[in-house]
N, C-alpha and C. Protein backbone atom coordinates (compact mmCIF):
# COMPACT_ATOMS: atom_id res chain seq x y z
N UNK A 1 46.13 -16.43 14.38
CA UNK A 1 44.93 -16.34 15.21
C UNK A 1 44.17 -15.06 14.90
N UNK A 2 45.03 -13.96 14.72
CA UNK A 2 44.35 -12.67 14.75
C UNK A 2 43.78 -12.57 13.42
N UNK A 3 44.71 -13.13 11.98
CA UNK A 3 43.74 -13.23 10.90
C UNK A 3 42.69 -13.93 10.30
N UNK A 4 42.53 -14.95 11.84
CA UNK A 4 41.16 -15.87 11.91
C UNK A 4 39.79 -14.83 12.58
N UNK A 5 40.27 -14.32 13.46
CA UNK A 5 39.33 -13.47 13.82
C UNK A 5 38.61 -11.99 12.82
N UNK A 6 39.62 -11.69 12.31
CA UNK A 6 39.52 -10.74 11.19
C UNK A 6 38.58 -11.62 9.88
N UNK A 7 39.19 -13.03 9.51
CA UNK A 7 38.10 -13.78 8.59
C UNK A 7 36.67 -13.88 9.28
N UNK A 8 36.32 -14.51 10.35
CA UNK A 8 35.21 -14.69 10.96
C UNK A 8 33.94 -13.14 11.24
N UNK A 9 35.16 -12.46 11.39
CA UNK A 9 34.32 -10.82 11.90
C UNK A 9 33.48 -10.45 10.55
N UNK A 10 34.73 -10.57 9.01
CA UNK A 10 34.19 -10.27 8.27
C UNK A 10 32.94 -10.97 7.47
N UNK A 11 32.83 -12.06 7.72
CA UNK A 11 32.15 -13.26 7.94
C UNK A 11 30.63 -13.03 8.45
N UNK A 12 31.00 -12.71 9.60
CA UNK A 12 29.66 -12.27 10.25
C UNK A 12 28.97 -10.98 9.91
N UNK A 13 30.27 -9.96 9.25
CA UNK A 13 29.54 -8.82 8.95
C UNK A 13 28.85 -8.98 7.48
N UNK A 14 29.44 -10.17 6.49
CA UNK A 14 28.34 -9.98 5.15
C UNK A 14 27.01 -10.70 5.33
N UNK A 15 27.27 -11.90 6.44
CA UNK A 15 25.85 -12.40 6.84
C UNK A 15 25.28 -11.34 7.13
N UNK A 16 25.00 -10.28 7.90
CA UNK A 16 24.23 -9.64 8.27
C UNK A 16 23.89 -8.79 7.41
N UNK A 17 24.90 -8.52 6.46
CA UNK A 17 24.54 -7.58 5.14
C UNK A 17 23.55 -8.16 4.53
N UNK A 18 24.07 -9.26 4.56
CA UNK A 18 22.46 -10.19 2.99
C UNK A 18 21.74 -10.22 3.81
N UNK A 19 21.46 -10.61 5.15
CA UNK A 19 20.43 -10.36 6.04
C UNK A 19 19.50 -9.25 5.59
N UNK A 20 19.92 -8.30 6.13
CA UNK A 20 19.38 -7.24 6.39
C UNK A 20 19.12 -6.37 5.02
N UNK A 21 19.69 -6.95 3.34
CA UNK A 21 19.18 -6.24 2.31
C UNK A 21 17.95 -7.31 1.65
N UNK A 22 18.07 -8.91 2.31
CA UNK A 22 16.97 -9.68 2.09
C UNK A 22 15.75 -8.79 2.84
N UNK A 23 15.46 -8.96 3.84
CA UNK A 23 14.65 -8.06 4.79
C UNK A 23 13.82 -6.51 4.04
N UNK A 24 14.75 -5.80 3.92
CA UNK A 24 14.14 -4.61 3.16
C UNK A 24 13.86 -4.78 2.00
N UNK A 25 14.47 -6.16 1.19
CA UNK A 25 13.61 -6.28 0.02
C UNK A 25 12.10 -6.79 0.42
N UNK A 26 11.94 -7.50 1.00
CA UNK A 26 10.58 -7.97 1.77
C UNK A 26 9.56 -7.03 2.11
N UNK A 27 10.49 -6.24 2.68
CA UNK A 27 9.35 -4.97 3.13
C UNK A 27 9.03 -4.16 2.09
N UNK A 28 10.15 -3.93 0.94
CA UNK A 28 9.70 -3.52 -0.20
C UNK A 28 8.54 -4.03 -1.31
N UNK A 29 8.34 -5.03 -1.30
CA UNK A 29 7.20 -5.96 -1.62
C UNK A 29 6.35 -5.80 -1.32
N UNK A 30 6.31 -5.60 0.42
CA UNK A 30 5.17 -6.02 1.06
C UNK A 30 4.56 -4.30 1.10
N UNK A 31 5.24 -3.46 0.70
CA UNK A 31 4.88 -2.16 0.62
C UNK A 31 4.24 -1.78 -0.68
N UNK A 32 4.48 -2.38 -1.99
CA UNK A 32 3.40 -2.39 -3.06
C UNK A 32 2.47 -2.84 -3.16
N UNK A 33 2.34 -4.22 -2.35
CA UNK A 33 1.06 -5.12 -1.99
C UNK A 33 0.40 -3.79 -1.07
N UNK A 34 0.69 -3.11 -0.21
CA UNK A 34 -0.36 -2.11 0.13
C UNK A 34 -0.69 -1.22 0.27
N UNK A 35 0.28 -0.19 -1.19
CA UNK A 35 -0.01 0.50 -1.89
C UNK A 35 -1.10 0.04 -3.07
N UNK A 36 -1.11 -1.01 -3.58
CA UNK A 36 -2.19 -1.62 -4.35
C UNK A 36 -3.28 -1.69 -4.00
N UNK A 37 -3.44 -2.82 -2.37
CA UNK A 37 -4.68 -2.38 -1.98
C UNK A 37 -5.37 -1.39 -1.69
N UNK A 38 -4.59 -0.10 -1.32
CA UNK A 38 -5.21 1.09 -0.86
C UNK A 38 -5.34 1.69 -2.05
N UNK A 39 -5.15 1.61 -3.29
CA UNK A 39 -5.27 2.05 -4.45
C UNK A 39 -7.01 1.58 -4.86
N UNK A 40 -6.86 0.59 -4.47
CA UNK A 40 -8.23 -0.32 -5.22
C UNK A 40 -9.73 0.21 -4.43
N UNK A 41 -9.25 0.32 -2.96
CA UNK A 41 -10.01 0.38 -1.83
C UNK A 41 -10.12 1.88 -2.36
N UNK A 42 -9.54 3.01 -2.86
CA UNK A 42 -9.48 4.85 -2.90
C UNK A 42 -10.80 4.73 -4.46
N UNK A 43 -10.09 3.70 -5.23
CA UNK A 43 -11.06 3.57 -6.57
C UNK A 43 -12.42 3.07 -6.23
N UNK A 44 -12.71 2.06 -5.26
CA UNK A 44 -14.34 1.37 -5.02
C UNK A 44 -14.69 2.35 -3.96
N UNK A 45 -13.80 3.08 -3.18
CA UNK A 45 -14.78 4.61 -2.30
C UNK A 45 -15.27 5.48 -3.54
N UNK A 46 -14.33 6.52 -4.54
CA UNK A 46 -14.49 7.11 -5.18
C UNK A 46 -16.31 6.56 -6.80
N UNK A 47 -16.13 5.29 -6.84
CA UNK A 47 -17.06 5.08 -7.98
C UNK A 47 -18.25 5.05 -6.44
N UNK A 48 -18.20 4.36 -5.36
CA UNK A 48 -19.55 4.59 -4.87
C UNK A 48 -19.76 5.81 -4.27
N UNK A 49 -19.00 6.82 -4.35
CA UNK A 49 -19.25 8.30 -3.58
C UNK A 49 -20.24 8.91 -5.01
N UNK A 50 -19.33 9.03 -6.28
CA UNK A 50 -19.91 9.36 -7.60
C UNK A 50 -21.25 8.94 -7.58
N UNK A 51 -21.64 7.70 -7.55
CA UNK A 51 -22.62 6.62 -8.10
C UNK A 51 -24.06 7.42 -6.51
N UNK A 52 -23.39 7.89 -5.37
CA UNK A 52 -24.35 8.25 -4.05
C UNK A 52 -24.84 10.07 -4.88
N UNK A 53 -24.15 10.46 -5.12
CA UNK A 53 -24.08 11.64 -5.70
C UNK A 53 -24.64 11.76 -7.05
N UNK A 54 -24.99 11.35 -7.78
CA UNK A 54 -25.60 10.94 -9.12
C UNK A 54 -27.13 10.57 -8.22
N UNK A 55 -27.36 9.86 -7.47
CA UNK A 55 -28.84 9.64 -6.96
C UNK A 55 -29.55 10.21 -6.33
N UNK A 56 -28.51 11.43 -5.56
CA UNK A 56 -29.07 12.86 -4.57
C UNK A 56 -29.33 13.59 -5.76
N UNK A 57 -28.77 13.52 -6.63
CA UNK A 57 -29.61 14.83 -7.84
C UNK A 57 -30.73 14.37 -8.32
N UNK A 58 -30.70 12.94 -8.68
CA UNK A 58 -31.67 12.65 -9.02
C UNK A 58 -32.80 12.74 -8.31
N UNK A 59 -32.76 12.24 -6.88
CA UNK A 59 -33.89 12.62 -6.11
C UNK A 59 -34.17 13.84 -5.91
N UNK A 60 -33.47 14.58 -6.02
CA UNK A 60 -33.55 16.18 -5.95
C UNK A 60 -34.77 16.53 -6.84
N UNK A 61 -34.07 16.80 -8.34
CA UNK A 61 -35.00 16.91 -9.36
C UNK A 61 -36.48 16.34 -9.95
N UNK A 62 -36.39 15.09 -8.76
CA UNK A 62 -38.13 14.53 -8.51
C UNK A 62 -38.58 15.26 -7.74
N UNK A 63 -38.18 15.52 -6.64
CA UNK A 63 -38.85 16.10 -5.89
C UNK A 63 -39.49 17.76 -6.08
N UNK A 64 -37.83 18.35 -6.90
CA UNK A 64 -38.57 19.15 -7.42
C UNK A 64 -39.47 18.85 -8.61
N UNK A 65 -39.14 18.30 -9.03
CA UNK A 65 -40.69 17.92 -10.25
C UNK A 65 -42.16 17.68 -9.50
N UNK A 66 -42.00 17.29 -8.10
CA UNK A 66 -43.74 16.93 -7.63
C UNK A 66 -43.65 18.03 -6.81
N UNK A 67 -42.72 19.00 -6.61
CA UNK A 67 -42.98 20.53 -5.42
C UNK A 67 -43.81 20.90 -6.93
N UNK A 68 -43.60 21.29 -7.89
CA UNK A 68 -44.17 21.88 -9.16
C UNK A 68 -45.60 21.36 -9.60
């Protein structure tokens, strides 16, 4: 009886092992999926910050061209 309970305990303890290393693989996944997006989202801020900044000089330098 007692080495039925000892099979079953151990039983229940590797279910929960694959459980719980399925799980953090999941979250591991789901943690490059949004590291990726925030990668993509840091690259389309950065080209339209450049691209806003490239058009303040430019307007700059008209304007100084018609102060002149």
């Amino acid at each position: 009886m007692e080495n039925k309970l000892v099979t079953a305990l151990l039983g229940l303890l590797l279910a929960l092992g694959g459980w719980n290393l399925s799980q953090t693989f999941s979250l591991s996944k789901d943690m490059v999926l949004v590291k990726e997006k925030i990668s993509q989202i840091e690259e389309t801020l950065d080209t339209k910050t450049l691209n806003k900044n490239k058009n303040k000089k430019k307007n700059k330098k008209k304007k100084k061209k018609k102060v002149d």
